[in-house]
PDB file of N, CA and C in Angstrom:
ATOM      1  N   UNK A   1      95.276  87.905  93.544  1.00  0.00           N
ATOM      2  CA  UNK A   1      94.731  88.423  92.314  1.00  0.00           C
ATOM      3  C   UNK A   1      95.862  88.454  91.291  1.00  0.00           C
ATOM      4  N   UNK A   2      95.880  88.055  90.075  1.00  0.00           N
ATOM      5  CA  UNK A   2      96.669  87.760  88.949  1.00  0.00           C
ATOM      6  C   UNK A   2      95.414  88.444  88.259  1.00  0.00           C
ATOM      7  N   UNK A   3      96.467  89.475  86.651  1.00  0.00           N
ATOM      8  CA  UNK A   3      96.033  89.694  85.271  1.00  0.00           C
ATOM      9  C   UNK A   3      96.717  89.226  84.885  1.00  0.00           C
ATOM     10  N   UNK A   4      96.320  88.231  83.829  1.00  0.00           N
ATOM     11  CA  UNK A   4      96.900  87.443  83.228  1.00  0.00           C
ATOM     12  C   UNK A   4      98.148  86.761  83.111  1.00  0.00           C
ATOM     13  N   UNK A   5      99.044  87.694  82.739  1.00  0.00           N
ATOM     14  CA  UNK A   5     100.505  86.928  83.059  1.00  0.00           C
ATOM     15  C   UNK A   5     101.051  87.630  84.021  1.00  0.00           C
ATOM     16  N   UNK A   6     100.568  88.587  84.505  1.00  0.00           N
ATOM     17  CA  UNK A   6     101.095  89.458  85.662  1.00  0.00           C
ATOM     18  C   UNK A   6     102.081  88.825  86.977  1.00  0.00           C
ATOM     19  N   UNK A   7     102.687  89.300  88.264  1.00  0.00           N
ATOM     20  CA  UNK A   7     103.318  88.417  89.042  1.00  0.00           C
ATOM     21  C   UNK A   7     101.589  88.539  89.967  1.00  0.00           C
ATOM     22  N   UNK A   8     100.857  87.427  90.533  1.00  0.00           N
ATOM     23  CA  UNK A   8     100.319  87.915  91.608  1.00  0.00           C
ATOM     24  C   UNK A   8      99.994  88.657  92.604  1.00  0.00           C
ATOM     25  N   UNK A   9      99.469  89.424  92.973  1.00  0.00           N
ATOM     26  CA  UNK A   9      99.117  90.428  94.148  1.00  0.00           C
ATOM     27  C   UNK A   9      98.702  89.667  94.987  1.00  0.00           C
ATOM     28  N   UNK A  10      99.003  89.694  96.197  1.00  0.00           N
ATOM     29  CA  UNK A  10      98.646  88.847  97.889  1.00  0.00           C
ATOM     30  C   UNK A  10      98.467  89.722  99.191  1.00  0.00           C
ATOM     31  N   UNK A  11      97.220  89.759  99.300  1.00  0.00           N
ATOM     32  CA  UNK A  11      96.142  90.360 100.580  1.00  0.00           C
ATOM     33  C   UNK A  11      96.219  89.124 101.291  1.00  0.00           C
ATOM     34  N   UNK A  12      96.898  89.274 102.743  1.00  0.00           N
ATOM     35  CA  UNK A  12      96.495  88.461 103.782  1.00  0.00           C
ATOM     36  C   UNK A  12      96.079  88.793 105.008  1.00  0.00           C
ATOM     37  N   UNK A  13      95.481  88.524 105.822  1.00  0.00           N
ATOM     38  CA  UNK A  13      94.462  89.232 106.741  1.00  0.00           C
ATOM     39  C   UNK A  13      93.850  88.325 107.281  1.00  0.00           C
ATOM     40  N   UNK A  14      93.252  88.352 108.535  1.00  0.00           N
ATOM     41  CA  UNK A  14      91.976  87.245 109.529  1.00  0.00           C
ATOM     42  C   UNK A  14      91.167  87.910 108.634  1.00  0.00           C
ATOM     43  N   UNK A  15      89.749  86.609 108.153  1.00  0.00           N
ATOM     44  CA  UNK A  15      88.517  86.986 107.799  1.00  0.00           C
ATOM     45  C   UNK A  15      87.351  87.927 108.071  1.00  0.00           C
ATOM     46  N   UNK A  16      87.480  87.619 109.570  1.00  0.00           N
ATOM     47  CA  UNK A  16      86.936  89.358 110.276  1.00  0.00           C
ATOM     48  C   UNK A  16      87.100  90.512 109.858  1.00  0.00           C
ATOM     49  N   UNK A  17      88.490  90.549 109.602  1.00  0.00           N
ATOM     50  CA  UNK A  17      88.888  92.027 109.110  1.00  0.00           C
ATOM     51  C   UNK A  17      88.669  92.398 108.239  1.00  0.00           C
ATOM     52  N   UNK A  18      88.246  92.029 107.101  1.00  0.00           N
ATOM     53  CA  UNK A  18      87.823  92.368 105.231  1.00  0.00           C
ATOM     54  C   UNK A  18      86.048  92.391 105.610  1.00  0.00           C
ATOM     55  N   UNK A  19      86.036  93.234 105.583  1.00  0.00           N
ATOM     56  CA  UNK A  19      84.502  93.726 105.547  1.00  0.00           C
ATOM     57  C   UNK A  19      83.786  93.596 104.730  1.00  0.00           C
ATOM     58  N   UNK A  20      84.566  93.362 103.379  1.00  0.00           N
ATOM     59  CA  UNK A  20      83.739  92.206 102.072  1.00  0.00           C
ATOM     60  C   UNK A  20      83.320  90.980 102.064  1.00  0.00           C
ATOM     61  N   UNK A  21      84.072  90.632 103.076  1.00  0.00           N
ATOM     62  CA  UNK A  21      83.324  89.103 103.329  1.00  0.00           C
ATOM     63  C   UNK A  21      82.467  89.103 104.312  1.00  0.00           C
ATOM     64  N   UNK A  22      81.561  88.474 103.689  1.00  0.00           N
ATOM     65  CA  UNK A  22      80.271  88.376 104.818  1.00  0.00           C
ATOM     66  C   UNK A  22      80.003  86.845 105.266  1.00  0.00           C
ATOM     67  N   UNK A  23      80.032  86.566 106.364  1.00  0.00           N
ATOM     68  CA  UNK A  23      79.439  85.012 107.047  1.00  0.00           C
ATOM     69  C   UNK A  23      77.653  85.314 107.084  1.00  0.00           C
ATOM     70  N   UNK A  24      77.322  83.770 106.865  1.00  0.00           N
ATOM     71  CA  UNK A  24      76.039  83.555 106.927  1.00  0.00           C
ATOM     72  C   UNK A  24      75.967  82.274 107.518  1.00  0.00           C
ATOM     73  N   UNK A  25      75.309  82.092 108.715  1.00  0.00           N
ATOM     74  CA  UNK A  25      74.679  80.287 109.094  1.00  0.00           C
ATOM     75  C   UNK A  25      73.228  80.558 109.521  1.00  0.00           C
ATOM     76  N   UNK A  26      72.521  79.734 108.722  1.00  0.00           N
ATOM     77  CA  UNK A  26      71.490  79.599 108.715  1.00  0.00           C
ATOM     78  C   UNK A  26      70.346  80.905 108.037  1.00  0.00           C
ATOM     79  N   UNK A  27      71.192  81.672 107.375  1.00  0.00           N
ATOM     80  CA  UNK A  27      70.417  82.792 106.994  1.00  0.00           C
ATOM     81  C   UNK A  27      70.703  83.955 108.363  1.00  0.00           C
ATOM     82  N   UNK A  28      71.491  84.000 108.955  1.00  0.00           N
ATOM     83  CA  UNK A  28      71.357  84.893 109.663  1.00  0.00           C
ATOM     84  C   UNK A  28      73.239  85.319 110.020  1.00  0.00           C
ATOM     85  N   UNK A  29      73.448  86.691 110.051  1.00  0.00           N
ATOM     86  CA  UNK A  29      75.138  87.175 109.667  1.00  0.00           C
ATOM     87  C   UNK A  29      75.621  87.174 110.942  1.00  0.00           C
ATOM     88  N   UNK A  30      76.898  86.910 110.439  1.00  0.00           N
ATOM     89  CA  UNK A  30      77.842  86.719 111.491  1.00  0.00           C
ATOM     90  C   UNK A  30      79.092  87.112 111.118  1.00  0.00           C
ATOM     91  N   UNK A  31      79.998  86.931 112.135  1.00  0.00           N
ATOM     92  CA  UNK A  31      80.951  87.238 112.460  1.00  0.00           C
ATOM     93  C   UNK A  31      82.531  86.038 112.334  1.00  0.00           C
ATOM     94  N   UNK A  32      82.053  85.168 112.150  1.00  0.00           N
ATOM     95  CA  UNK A  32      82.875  83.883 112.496  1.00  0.00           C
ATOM     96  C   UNK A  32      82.369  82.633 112.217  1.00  0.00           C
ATOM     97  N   UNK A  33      82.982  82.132 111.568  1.00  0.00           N
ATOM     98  CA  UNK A  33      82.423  80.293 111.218  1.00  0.00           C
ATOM     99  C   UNK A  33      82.037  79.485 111.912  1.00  0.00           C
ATOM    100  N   UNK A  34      81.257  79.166 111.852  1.00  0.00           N
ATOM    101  CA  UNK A  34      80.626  77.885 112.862  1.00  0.00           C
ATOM    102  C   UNK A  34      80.544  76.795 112.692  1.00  0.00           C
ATOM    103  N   UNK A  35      80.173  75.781 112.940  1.00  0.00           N
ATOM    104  CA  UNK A  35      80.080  74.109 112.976  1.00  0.00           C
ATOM    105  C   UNK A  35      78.781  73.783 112.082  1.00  0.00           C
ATOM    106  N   UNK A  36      78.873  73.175 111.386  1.00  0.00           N
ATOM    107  CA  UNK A  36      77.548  72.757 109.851  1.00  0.00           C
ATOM    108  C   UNK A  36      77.825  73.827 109.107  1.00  0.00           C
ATOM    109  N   UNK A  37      76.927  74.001 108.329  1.00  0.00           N
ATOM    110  CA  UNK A  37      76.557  75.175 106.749  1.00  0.00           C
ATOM    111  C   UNK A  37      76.863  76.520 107.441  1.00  0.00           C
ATOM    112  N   UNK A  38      78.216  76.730 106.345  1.00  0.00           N
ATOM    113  CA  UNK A  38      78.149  78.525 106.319  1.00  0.00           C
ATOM    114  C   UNK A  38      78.148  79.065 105.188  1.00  0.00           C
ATOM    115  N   UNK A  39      77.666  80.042 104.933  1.00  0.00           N
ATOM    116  CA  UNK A  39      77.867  80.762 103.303  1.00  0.00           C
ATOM    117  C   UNK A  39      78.408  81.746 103.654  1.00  0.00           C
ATOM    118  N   UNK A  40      79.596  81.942 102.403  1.00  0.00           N
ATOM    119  CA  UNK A  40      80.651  83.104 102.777  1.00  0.00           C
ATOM    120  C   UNK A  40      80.366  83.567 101.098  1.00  0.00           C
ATOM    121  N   UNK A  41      79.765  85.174 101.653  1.00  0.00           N
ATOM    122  CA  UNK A  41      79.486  85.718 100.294  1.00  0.00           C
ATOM    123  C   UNK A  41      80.712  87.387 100.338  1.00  0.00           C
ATOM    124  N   UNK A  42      80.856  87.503  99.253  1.00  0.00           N
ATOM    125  CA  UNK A  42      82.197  88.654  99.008  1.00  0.00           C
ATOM    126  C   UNK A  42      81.202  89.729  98.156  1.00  0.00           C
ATOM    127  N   UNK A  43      81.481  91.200  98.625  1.00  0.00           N
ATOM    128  CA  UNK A  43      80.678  92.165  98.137  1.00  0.00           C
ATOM    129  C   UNK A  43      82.118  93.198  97.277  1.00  0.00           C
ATOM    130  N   UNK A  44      82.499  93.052  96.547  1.00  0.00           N
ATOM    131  CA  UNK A  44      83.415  93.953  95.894  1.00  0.00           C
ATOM    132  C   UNK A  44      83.058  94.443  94.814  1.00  0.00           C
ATOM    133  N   UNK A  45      83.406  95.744  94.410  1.00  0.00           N
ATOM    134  CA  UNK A  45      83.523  96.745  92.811  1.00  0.00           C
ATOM    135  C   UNK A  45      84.928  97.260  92.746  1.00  0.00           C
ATOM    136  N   UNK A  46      84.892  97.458  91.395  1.00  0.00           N
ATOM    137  CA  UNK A  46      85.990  97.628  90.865  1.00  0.00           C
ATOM    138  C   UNK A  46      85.919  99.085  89.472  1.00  0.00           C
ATOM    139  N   UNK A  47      86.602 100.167  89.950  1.00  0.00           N
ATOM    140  CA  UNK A  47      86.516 101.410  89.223  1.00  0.00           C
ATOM    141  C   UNK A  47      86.864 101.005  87.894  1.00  0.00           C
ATOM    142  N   UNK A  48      86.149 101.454  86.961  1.00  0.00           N
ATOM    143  CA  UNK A  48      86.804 100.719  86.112  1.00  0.00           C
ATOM    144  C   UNK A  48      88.110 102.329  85.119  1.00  0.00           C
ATOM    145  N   UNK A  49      87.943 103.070  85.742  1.00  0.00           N
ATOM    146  CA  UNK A  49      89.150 104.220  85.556  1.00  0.00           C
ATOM    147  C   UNK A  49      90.271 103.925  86.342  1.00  0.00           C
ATOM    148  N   UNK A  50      90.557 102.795  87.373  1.00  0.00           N
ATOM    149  CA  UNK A  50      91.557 102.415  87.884  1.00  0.00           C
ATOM    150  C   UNK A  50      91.975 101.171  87.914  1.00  0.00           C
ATOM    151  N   UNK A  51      91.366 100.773  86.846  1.00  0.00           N
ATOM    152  CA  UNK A  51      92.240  99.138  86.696  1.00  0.00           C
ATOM    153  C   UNK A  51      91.934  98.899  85.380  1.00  0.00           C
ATOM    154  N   UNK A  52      93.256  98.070  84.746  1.00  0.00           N
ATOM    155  CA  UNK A  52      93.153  97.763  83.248  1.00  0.00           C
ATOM    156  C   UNK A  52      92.767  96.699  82.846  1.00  0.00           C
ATOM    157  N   UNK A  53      91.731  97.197  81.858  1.00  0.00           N
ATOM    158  CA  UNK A  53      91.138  95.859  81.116  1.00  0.00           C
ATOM    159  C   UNK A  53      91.791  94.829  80.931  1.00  0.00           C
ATOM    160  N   UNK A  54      91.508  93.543  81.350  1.00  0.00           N
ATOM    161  CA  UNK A  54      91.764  91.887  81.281  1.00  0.00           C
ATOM    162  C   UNK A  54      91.245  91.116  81.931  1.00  0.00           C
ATOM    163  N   UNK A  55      91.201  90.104  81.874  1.00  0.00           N
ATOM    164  CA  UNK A  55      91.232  89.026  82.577  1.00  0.00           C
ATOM    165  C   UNK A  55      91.881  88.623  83.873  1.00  0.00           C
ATOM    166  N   UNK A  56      90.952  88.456  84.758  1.00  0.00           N
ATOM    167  CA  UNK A  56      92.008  88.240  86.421  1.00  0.00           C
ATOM    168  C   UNK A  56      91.525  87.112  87.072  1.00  0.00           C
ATOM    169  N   UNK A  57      92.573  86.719  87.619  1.00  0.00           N
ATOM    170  CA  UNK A  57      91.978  85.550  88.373  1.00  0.00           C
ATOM    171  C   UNK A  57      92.149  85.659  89.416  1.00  0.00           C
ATOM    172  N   UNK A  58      91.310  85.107  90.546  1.00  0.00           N
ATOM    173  CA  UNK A  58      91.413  85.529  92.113  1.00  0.00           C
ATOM    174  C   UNK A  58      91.162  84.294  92.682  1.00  0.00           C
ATOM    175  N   UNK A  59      92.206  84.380  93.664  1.00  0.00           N
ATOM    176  CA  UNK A  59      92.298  82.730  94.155  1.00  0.00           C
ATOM    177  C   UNK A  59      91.696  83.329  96.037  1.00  0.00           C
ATOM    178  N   UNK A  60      91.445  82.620  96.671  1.00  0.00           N
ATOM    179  CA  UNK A  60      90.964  82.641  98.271  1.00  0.00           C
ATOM    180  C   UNK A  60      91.328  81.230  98.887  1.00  0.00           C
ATOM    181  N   UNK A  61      92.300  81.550  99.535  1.00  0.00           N
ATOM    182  CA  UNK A  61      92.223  80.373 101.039  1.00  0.00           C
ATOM    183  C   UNK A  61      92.362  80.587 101.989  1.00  0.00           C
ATOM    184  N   UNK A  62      91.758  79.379 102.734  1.00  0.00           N
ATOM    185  CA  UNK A  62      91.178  80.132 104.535  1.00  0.00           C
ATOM    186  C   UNK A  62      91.788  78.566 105.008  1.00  0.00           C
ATOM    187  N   UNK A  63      92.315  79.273 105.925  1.00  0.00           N
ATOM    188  CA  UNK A  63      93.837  78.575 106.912  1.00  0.00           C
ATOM    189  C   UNK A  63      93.354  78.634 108.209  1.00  0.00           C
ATOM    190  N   UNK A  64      93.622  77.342 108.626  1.00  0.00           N
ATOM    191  CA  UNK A  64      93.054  77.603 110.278  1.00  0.00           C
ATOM    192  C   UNK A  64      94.420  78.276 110.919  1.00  0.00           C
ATOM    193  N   UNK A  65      94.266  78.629 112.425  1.00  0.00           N
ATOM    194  CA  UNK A  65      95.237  79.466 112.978  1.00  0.00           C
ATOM    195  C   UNK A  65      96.638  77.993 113.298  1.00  0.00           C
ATOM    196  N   UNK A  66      96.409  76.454 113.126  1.00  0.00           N
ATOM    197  CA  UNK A  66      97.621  76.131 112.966  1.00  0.00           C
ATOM    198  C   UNK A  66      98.399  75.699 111.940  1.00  0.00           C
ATOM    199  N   UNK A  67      97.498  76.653 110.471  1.00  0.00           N
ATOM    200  CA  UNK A  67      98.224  76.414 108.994  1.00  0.00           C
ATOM    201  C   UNK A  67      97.735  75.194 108.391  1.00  0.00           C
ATOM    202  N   UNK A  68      96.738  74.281 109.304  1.00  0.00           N
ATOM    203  CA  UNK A  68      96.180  73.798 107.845  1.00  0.00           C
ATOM    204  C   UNK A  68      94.625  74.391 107.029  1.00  0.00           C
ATOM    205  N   UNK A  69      94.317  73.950 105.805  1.00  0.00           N
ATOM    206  CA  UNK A  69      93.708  74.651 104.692  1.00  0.00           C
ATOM    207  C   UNK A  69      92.567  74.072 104.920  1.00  0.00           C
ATOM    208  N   UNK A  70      91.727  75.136 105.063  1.00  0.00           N
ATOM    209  CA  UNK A  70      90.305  74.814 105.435  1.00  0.00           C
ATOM    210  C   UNK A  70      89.118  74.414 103.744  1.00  0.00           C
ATOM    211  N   UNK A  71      89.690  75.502 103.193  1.00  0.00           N
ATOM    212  CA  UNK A  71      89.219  76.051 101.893  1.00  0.00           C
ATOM    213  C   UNK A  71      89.694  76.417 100.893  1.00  0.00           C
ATOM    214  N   UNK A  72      89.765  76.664  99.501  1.00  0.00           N
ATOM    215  CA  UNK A  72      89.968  76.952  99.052  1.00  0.00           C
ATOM    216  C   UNK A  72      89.006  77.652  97.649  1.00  0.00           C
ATOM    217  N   UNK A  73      89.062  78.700  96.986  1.00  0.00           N
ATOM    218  CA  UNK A  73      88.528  78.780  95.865  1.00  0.00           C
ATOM    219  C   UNK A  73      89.019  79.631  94.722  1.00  0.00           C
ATOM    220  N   UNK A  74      89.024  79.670  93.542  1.00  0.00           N
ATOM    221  CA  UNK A  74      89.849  79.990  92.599  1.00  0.00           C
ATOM    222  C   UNK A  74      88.509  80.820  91.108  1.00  0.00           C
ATOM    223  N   UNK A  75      88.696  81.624  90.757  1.00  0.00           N
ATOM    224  CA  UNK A  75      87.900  82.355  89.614  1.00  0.00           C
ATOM    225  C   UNK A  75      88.634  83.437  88.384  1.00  0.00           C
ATOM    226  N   UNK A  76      87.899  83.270  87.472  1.00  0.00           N
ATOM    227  CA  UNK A  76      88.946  83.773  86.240  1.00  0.00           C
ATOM    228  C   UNK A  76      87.355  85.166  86.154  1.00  0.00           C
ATOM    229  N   UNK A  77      87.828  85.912  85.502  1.00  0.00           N
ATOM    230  CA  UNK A  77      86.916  86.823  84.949  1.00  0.00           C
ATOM    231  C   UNK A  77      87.241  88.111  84.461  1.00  0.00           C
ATOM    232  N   UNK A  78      85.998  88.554  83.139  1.00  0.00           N
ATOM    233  CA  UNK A  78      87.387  89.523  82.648  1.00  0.00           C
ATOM    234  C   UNK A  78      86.725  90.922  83.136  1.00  0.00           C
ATOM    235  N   UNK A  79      86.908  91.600  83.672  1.00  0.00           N
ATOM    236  CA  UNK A  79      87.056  93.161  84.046  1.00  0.00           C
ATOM    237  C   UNK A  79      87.285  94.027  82.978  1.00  0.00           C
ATOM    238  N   UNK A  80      85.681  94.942  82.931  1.00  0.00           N
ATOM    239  CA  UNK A  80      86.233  95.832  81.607  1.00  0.00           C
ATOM    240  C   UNK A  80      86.358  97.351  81.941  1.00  0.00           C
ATOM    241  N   UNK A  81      88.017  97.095  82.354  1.00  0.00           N
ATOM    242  CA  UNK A  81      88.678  98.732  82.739  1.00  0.00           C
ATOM    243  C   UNK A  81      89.055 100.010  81.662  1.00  0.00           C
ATOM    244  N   UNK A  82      90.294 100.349  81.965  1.00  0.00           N
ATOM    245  CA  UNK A  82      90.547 101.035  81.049  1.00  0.00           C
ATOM    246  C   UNK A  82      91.051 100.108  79.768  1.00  0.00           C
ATOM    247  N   UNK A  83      90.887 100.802  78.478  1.00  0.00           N
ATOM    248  CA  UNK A  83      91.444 100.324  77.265  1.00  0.00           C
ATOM    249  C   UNK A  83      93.244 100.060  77.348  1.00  0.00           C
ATOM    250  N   UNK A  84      93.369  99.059  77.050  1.00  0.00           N
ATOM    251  CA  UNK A  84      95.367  98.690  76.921  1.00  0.00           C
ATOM    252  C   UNK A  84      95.844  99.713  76.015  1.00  0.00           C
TER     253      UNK A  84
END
């Protein structure tokens, strides 16, 4: 997570463990990725009395366990926190 010109913030963790991310194959939840179609949906809020208004961008990549990059995805959006 980056605000704007900020230095980056970096959460790393197995996917299991973030309870915001949710697996889906075939319409039905899980626990772990599987082989064909998965949808990986993220459930987060954000106080807006504890974080300052801007623009952030949040990047996600998912690494298999021998470091190569499965995924990647990247989003800008502006968050309306406290006033600067």
């Amino acid at each position: 997570m980056t605000k704007e010109d900020d230095k980056p913030s970096e959460y790393v963790g197995e996917i299991s463990h973030w309870s915001q991310i949710i697996l889906r194959q075939k319409g039905l939840y899980s626990h772990e990725l599987q082989p064909g179609m998965n949808e990986i949906l993220a459930d987060y809020f954000f106080l807006k009395f504890l974080i300052d208004a801007g623009w952030y961008t949040f990047t996600g990549e998912l690494t298999l366990p021998d470091g190569r990059l499965l995924f990647c995805i990247e989003t800008t959006m502006y968050l309306a926190g406290r006033p600067k």
